[in-house]
N, C-alpha and C. Protein backbone atom coordinates (compact mmCIF):
# COMPACT_ATOMS: atom_id res chain seq x y z
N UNK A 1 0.82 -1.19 0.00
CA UNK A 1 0.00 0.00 0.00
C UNK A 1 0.87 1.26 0.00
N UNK A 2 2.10 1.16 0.73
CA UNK A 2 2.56 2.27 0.72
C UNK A 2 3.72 2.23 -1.14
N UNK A 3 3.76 1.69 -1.72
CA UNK A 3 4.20 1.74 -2.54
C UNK A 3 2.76 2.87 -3.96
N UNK A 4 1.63 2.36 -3.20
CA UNK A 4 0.17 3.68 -3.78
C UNK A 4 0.58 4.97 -3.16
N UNK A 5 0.99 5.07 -2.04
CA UNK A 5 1.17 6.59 -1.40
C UNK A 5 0.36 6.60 -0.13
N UNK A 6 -0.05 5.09 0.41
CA UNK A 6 -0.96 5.02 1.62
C UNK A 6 -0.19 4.87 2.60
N UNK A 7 -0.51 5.28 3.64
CA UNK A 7 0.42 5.30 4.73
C UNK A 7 -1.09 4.70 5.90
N UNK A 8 -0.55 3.21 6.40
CA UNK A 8 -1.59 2.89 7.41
C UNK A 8 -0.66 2.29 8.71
N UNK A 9 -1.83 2.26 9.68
CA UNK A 9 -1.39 2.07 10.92
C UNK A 9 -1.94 0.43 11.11
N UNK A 10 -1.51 -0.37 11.85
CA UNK A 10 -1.88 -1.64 11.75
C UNK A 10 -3.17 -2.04 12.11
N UNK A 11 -4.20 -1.65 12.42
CA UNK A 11 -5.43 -1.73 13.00
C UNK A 11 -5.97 -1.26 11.32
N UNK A 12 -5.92 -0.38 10.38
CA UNK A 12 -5.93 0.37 8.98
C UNK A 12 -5.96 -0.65 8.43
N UNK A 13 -4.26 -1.10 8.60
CA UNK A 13 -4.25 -2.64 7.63
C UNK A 13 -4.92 -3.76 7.29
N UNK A 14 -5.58 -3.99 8.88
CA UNK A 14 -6.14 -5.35 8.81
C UNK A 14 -7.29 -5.29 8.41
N UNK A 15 -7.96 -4.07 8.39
CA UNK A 15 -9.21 -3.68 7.69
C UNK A 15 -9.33 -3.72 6.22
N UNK A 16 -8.14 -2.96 5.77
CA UNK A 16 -7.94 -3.43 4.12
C UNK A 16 -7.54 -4.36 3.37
N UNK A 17 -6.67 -5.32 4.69
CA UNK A 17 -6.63 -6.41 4.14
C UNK A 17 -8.06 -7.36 4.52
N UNK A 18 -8.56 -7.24 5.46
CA UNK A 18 -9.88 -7.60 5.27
C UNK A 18 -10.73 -7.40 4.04
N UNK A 19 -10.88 -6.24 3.12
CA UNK A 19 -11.47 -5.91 2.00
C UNK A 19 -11.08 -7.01 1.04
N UNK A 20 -9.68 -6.60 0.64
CA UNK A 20 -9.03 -7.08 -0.24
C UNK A 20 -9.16 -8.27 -0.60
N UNK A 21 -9.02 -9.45 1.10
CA UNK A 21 -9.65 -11.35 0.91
C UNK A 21 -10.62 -11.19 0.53
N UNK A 22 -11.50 -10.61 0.79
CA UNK A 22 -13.21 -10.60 0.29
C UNK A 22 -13.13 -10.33 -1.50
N UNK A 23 -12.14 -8.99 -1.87
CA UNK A 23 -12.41 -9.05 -3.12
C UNK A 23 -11.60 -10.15 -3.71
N UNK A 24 -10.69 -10.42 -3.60
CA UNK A 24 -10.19 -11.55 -4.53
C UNK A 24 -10.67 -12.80 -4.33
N UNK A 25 -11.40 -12.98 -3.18
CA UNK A 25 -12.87 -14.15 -3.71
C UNK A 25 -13.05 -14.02 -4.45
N UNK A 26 -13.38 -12.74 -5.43
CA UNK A 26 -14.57 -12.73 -6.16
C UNK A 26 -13.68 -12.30 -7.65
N UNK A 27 -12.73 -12.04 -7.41
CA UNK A 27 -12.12 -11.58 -8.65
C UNK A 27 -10.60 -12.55 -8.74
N UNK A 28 -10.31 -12.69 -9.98
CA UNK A 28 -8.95 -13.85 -9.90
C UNK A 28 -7.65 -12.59 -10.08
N UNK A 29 -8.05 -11.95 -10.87
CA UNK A 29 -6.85 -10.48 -10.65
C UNK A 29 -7.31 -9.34 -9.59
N UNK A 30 -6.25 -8.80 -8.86
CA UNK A 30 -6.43 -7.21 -8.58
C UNK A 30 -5.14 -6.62 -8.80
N UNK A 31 -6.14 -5.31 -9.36
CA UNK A 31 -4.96 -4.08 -9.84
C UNK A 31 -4.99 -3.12 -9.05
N UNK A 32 -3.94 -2.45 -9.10
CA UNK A 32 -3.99 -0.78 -8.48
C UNK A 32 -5.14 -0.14 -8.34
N UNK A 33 -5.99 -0.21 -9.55
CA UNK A 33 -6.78 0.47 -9.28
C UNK A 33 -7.96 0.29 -8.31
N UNK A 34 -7.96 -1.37 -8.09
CA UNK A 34 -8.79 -1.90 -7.16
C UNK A 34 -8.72 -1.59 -5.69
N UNK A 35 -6.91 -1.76 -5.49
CA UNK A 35 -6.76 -1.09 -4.32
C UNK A 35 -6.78 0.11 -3.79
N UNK A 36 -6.53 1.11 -4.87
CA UNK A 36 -7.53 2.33 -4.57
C UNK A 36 -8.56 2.75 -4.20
N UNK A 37 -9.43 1.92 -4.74
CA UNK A 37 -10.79 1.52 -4.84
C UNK A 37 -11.47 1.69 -3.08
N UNK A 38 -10.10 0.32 -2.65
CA UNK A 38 -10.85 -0.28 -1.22
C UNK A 38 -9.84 1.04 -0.46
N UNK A 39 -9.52 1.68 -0.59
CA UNK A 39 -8.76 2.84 0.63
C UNK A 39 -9.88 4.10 0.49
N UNK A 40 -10.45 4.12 -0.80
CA UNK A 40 -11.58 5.11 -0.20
C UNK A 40 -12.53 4.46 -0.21
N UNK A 41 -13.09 3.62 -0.19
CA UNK A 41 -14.30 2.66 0.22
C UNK A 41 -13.40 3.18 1.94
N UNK A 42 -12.46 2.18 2.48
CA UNK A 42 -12.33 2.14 3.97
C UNK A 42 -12.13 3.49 4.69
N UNK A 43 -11.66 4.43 4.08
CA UNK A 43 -11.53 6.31 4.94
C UNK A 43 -12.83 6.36 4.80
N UNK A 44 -13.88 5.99 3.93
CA UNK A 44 -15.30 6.76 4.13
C UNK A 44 -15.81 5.80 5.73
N UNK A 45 -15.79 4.46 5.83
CA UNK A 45 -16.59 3.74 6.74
C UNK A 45 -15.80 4.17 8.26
N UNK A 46 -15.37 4.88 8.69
CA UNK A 46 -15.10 5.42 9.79
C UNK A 46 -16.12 6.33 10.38
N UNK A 47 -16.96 6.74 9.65
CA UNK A 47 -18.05 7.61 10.11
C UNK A 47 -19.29 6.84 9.78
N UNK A 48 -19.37 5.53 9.26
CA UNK A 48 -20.90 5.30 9.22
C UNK A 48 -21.70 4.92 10.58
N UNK A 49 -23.01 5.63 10.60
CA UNK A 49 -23.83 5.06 11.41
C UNK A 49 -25.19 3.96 11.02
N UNK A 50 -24.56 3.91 10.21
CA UNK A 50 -25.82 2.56 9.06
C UNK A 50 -24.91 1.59 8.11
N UNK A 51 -24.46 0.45 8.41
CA UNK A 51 -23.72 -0.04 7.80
C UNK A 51 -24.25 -1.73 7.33
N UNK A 52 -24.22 -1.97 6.22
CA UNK A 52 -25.14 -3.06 5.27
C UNK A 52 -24.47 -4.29 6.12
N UNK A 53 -24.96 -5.34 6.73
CA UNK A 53 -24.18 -6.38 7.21
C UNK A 53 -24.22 -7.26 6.30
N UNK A 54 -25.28 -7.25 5.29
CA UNK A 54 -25.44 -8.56 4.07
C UNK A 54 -27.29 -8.01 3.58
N UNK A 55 -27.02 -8.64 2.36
CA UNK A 55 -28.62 -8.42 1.88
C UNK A 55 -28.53 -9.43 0.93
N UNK A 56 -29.96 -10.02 0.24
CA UNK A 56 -30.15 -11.15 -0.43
C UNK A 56 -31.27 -10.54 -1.26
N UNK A 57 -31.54 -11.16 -2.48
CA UNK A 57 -32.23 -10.59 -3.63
C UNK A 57 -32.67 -11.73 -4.41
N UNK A 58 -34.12 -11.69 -4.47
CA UNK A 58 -34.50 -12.95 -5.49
C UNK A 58 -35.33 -12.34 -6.57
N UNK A 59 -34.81 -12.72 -7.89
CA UNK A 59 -35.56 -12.07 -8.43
C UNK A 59 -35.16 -13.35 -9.76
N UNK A 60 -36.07 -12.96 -11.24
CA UNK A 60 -36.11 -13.67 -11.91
C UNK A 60 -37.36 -13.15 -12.67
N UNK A 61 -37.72 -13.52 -14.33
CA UNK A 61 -38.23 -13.44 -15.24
C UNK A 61 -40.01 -13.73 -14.76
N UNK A 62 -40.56 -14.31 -14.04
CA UNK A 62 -41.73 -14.44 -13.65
C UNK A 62 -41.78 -14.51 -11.93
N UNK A 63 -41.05 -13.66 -11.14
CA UNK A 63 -40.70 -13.41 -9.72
C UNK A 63 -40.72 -12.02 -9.98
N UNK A 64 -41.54 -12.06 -8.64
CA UNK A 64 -41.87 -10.22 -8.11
C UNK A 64 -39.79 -9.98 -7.30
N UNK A 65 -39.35 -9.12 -7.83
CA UNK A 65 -38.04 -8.84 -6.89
C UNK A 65 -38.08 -8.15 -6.04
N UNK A 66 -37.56 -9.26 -5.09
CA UNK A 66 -37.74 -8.84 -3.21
C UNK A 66 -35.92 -9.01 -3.05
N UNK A 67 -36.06 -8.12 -1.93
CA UNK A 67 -34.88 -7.66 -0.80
C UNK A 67 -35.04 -8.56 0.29
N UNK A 68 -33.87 -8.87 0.98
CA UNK A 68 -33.59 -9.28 2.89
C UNK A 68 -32.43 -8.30 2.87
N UNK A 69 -32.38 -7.26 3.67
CA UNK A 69 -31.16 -6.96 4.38
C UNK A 69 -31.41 -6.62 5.80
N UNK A 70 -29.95 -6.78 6.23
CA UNK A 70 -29.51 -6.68 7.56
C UNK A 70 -28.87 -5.62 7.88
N UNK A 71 -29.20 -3.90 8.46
CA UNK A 71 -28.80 -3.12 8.94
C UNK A 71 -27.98 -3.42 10.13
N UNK A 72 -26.72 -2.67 10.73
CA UNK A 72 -26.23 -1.91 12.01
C UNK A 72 -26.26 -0.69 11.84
N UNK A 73 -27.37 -0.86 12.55
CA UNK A 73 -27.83 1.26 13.24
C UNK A 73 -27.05 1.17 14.21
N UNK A 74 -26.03 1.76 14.36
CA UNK A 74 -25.24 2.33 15.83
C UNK A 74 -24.99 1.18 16.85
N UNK A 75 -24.83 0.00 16.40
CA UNK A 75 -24.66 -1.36 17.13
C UNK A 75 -26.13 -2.10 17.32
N UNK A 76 -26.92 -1.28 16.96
CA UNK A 76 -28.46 -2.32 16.79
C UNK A 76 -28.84 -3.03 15.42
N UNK A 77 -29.10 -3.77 15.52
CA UNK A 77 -29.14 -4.91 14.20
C UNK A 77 -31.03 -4.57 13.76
N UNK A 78 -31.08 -4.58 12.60
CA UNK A 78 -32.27 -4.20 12.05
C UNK A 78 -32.71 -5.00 10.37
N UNK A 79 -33.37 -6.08 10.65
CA UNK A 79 -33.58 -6.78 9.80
C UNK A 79 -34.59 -6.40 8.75
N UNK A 80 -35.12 -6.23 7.43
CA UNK A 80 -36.31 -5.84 6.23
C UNK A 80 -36.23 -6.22 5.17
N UNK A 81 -37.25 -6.71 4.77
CA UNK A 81 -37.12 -7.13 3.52
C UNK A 81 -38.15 -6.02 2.60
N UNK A 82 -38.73 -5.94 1.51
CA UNK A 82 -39.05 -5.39 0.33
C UNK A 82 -39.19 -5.88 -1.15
N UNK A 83 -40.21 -5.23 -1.70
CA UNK A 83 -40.21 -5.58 -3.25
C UNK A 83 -39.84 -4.13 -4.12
N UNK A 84 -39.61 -4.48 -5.33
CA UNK A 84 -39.38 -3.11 -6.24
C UNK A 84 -39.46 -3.57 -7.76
N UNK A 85 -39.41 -2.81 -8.16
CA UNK A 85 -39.27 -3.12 -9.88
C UNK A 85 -38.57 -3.52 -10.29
N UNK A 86 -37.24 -3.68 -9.71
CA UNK A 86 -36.24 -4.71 -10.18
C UNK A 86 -35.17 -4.67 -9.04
N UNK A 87 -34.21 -5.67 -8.87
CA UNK A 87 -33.42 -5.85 -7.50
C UNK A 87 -32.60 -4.28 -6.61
N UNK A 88 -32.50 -3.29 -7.29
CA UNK A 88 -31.90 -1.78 -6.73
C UNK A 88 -33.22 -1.50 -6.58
N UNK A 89 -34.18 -1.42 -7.38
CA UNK A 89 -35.40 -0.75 -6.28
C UNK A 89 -35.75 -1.65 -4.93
N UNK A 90 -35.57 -2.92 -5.03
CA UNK A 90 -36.35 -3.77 -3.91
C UNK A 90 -35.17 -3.12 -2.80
N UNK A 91 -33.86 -3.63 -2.74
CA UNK A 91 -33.14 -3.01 -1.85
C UNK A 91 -32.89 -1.94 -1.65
N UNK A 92 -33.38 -0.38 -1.72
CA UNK A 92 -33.95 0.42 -2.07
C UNK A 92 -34.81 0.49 -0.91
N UNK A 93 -35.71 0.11 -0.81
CA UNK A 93 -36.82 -0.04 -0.45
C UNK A 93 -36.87 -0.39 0.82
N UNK A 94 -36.50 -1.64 0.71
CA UNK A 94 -35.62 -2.73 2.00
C UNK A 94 -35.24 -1.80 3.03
N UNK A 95 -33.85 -0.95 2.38
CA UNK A 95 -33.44 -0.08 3.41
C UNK A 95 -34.67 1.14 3.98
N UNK A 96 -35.29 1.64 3.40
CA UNK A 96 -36.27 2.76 3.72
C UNK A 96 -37.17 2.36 4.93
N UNK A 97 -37.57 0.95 4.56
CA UNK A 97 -38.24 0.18 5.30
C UNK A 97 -37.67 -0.06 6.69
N UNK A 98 -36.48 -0.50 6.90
CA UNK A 98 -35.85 -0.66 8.24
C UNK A 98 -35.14 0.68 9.04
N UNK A 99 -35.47 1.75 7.70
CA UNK A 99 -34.83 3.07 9.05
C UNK A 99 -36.29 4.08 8.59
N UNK A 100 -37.28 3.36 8.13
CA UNK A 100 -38.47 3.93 8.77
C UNK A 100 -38.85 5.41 8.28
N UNK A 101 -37.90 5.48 7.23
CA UNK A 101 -37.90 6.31 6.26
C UNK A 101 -37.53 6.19 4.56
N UNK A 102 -38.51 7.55 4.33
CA UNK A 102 -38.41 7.73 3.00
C UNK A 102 -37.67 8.81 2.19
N UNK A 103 -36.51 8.54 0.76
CA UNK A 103 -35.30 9.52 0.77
C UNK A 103 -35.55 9.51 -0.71
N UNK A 104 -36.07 11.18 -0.99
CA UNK A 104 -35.95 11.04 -2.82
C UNK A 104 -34.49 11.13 -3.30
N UNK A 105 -34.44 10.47 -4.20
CA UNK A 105 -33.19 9.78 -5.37
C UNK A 105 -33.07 10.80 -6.78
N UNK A 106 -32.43 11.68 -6.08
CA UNK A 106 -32.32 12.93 -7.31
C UNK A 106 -31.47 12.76 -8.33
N UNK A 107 -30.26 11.94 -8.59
CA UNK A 107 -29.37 11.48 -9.73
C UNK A 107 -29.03 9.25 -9.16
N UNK A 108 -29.08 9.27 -10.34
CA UNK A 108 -28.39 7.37 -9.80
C UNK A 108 -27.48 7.02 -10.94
N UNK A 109 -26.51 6.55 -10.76
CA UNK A 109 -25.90 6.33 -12.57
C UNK A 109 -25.30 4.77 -11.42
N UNK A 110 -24.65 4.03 -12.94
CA UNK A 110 -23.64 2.91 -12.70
C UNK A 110 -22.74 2.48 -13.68
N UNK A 111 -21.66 2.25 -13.22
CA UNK A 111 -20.92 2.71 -14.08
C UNK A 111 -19.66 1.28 -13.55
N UNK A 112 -18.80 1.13 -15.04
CA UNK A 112 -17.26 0.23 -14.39
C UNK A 112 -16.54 0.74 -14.26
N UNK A 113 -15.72 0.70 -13.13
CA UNK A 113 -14.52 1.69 -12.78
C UNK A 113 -13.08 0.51 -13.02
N UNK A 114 -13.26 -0.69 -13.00
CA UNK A 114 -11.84 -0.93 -13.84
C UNK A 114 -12.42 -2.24 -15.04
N UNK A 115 -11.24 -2.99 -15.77
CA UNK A 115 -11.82 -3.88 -16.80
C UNK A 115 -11.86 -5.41 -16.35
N UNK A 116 -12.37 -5.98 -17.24
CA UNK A 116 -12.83 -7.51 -17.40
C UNK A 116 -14.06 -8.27 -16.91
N UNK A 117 -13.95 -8.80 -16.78
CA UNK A 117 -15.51 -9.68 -16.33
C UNK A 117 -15.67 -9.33 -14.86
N UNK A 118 -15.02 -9.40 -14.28
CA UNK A 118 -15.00 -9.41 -12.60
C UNK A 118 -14.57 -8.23 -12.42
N UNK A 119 -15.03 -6.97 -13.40
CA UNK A 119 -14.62 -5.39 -12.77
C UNK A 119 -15.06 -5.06 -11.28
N UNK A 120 -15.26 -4.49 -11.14
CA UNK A 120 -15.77 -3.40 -10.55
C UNK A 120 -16.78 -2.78 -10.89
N UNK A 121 -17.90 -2.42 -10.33
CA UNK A 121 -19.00 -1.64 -11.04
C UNK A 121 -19.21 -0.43 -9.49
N UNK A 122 -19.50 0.88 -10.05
CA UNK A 122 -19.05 1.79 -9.19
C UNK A 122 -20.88 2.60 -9.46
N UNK A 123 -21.61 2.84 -8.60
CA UNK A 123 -22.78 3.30 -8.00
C UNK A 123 -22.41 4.48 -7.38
N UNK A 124 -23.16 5.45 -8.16
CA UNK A 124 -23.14 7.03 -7.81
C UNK A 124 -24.49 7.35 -7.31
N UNK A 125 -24.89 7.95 -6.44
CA UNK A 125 -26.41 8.49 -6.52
C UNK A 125 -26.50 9.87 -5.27
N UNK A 126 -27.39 10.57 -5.47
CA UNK A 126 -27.78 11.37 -4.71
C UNK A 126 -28.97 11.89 -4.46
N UNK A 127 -29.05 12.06 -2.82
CA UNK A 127 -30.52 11.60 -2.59
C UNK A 127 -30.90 13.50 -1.82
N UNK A 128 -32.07 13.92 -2.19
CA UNK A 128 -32.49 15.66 -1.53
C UNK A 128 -33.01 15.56 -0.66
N UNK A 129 -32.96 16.29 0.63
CA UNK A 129 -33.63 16.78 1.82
C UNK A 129 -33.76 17.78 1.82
N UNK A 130 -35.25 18.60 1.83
CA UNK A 130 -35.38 20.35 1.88
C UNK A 130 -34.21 20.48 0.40
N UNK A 131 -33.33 21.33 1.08
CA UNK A 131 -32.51 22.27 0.12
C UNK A 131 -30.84 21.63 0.18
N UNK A 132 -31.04 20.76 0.55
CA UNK A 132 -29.61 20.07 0.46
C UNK A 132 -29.59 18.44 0.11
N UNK A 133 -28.58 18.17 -0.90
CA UNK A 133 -28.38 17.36 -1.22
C UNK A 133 -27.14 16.41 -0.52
N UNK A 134 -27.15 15.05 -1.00
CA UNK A 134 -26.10 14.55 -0.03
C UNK A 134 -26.08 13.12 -0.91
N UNK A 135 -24.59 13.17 -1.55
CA UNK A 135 -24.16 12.01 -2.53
C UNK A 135 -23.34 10.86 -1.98
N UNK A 136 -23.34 9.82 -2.51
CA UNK A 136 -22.98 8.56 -1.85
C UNK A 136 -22.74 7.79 -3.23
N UNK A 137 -21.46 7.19 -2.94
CA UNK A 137 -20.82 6.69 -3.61
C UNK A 137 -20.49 4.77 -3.14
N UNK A 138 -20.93 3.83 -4.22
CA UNK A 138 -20.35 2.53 -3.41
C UNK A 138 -20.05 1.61 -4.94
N UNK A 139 -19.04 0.53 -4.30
CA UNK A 139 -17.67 0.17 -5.01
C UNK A 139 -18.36 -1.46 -4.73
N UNK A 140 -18.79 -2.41 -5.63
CA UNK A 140 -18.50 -4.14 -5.95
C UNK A 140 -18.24 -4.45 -6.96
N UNK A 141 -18.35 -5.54 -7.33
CA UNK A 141 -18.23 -5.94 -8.25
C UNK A 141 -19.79 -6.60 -8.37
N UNK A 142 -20.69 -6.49 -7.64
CA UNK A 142 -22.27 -6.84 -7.39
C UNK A 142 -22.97 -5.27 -7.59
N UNK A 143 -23.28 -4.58 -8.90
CA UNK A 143 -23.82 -3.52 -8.93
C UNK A 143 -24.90 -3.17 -8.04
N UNK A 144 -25.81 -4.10 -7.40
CA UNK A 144 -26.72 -4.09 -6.59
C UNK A 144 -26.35 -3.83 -4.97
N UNK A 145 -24.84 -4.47 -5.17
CA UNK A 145 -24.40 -3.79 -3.78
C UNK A 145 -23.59 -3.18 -3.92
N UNK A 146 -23.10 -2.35 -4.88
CA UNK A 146 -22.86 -1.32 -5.47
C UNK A 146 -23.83 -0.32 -4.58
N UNK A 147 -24.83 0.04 -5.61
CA UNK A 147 -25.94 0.83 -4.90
C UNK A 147 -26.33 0.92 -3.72
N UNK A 148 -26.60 -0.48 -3.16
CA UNK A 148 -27.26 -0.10 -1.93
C UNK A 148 -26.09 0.35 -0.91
N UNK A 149 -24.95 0.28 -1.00
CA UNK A 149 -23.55 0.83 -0.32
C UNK A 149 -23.60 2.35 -0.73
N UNK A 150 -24.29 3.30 -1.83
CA UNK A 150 -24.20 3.85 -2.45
C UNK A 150 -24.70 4.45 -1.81
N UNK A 151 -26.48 4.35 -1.45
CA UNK A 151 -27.60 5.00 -0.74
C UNK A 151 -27.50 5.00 0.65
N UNK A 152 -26.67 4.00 1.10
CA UNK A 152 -26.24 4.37 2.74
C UNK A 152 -25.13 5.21 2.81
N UNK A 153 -24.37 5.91 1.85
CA UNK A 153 -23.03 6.43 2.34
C UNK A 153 -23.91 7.74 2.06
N UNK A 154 -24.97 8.37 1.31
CA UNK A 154 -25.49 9.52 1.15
C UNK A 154 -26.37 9.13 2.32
N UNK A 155 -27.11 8.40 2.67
CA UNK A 155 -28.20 8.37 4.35
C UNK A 155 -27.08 8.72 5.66
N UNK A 156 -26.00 8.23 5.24
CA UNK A 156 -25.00 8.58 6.11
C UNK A 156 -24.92 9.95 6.51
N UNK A 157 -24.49 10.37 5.00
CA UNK A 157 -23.99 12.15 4.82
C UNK A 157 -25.14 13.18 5.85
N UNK A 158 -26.10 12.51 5.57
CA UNK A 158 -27.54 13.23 5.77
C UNK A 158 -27.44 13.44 7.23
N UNK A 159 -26.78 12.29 7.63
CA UNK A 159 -27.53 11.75 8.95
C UNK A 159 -26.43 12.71 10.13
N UNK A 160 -24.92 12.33 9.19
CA UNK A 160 -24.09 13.05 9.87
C UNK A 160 -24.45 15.10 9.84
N UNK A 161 -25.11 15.04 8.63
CA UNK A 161 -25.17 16.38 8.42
C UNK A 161 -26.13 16.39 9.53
N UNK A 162 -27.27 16.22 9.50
CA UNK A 162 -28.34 16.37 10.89
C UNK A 162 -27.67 16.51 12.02
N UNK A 163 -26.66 15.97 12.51
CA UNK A 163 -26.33 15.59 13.77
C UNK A 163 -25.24 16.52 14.15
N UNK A 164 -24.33 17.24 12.92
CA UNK A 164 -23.62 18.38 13.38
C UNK A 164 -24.34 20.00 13.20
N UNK A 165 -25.50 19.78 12.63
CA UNK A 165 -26.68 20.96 12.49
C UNK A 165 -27.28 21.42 13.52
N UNK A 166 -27.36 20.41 14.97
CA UNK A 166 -28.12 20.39 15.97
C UNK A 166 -29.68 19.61 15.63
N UNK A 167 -29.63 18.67 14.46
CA UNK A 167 -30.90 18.74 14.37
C UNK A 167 -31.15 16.65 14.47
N UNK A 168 -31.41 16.45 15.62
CA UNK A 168 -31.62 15.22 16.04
C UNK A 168 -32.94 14.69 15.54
N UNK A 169 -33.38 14.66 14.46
CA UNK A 169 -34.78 14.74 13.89
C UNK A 169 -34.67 13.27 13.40
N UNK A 170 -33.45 13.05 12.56
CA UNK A 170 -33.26 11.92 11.52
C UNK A 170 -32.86 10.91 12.75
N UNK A 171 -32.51 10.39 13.43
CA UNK A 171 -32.04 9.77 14.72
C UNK A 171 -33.01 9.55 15.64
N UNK A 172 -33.67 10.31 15.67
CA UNK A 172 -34.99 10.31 16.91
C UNK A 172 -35.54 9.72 15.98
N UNK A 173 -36.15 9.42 15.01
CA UNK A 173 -36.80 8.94 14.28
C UNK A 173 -36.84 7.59 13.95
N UNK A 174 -35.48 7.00 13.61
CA UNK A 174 -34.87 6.03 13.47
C UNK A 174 -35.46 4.83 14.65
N UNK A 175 -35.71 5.66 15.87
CA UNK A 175 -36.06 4.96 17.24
C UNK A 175 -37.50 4.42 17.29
N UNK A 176 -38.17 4.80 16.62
CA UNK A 176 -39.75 4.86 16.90
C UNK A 176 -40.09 3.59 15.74
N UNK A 177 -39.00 3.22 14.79
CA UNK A 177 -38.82 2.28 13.71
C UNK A 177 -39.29 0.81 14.29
């Protein structure tokens, strides 16, 4: 890593090397750019207060597509499932459902951020509250959890933004779920 220009502390490491086993499950090469990839994927998750523990998706050609995911709100575990028009709306949904709220989706794109079969597919979206917006960005090689990593790092933004605003609204809320 430090040969990228990363400089980590050993507690840093084991986290990215945690990423890293997970991605090369899934991929038979990684490049530079992958490991880039997982150092800002890991500087953003230091501040989440909503973090995806796993989600499941069934869907298919004559199947309504439904969501299971598993939230950590702030060390509380929060289980939901959902349907949608196709597997990013159901999980989508899923999540809205377990934090008991609803978040309009003002831009969504998806996109590959490196090559071959086992890229990377990189999920942009940004979601409006009142007069402020708040974008979230998420990194698989599973575009679906792509996104839904995508829509929690902007529920994040939101949430953190609420909470250094003085405005405990989005949090108090979360409770009554």
């Amino acid at each position: 890593m430090e040969v990228l220009g990363y400089k980590l502390d050993e507690k840093e490491l084991d986290r990215v090397y945690k990423l890293f086993t997970d991605l090369s499950d899934k991929k038979k090469e990684i490049f530079d750019d992958d490991l880039r990839i997982l150092m800002g994927d890991e500087a953003y998750k230091k501040n989440e207060h909503f973090n995806l523990e796993y989600f499941q998706v069934h869907l298919g050609s004559h199947a309504i597509p439904t969501a299971a995911i598993k939230l950590n709100v702030n060390g509380e575990v929060i289980q939901e499932s959902a349907t949608g028009d196709g597997p990013v709306a159901a999980v989508f949904n899923a999540i809205e459902r377990a934090l008991n709220k609803q978040f309009m989706i003002e831009s969504y794109q998806v996109r590959s951020v490196t090559s071959g079969r086992e890229a990377l597919g990189e999920a942009l979206l940004r979601i409006r509250s009142g007069e402020k917006s708040f974008n979230g960005r998420g990194v698989s090689t599973d575009v679906v959890e792509a996104s839904a990593r995508a829509f929690l790092m902007a529920i994040n933004k939101k949430a953190a933004y609420d909470k250094e605003n003085g405005g405990k609204e989005f949090e108090e809320s979360l409770k009554t779920a």
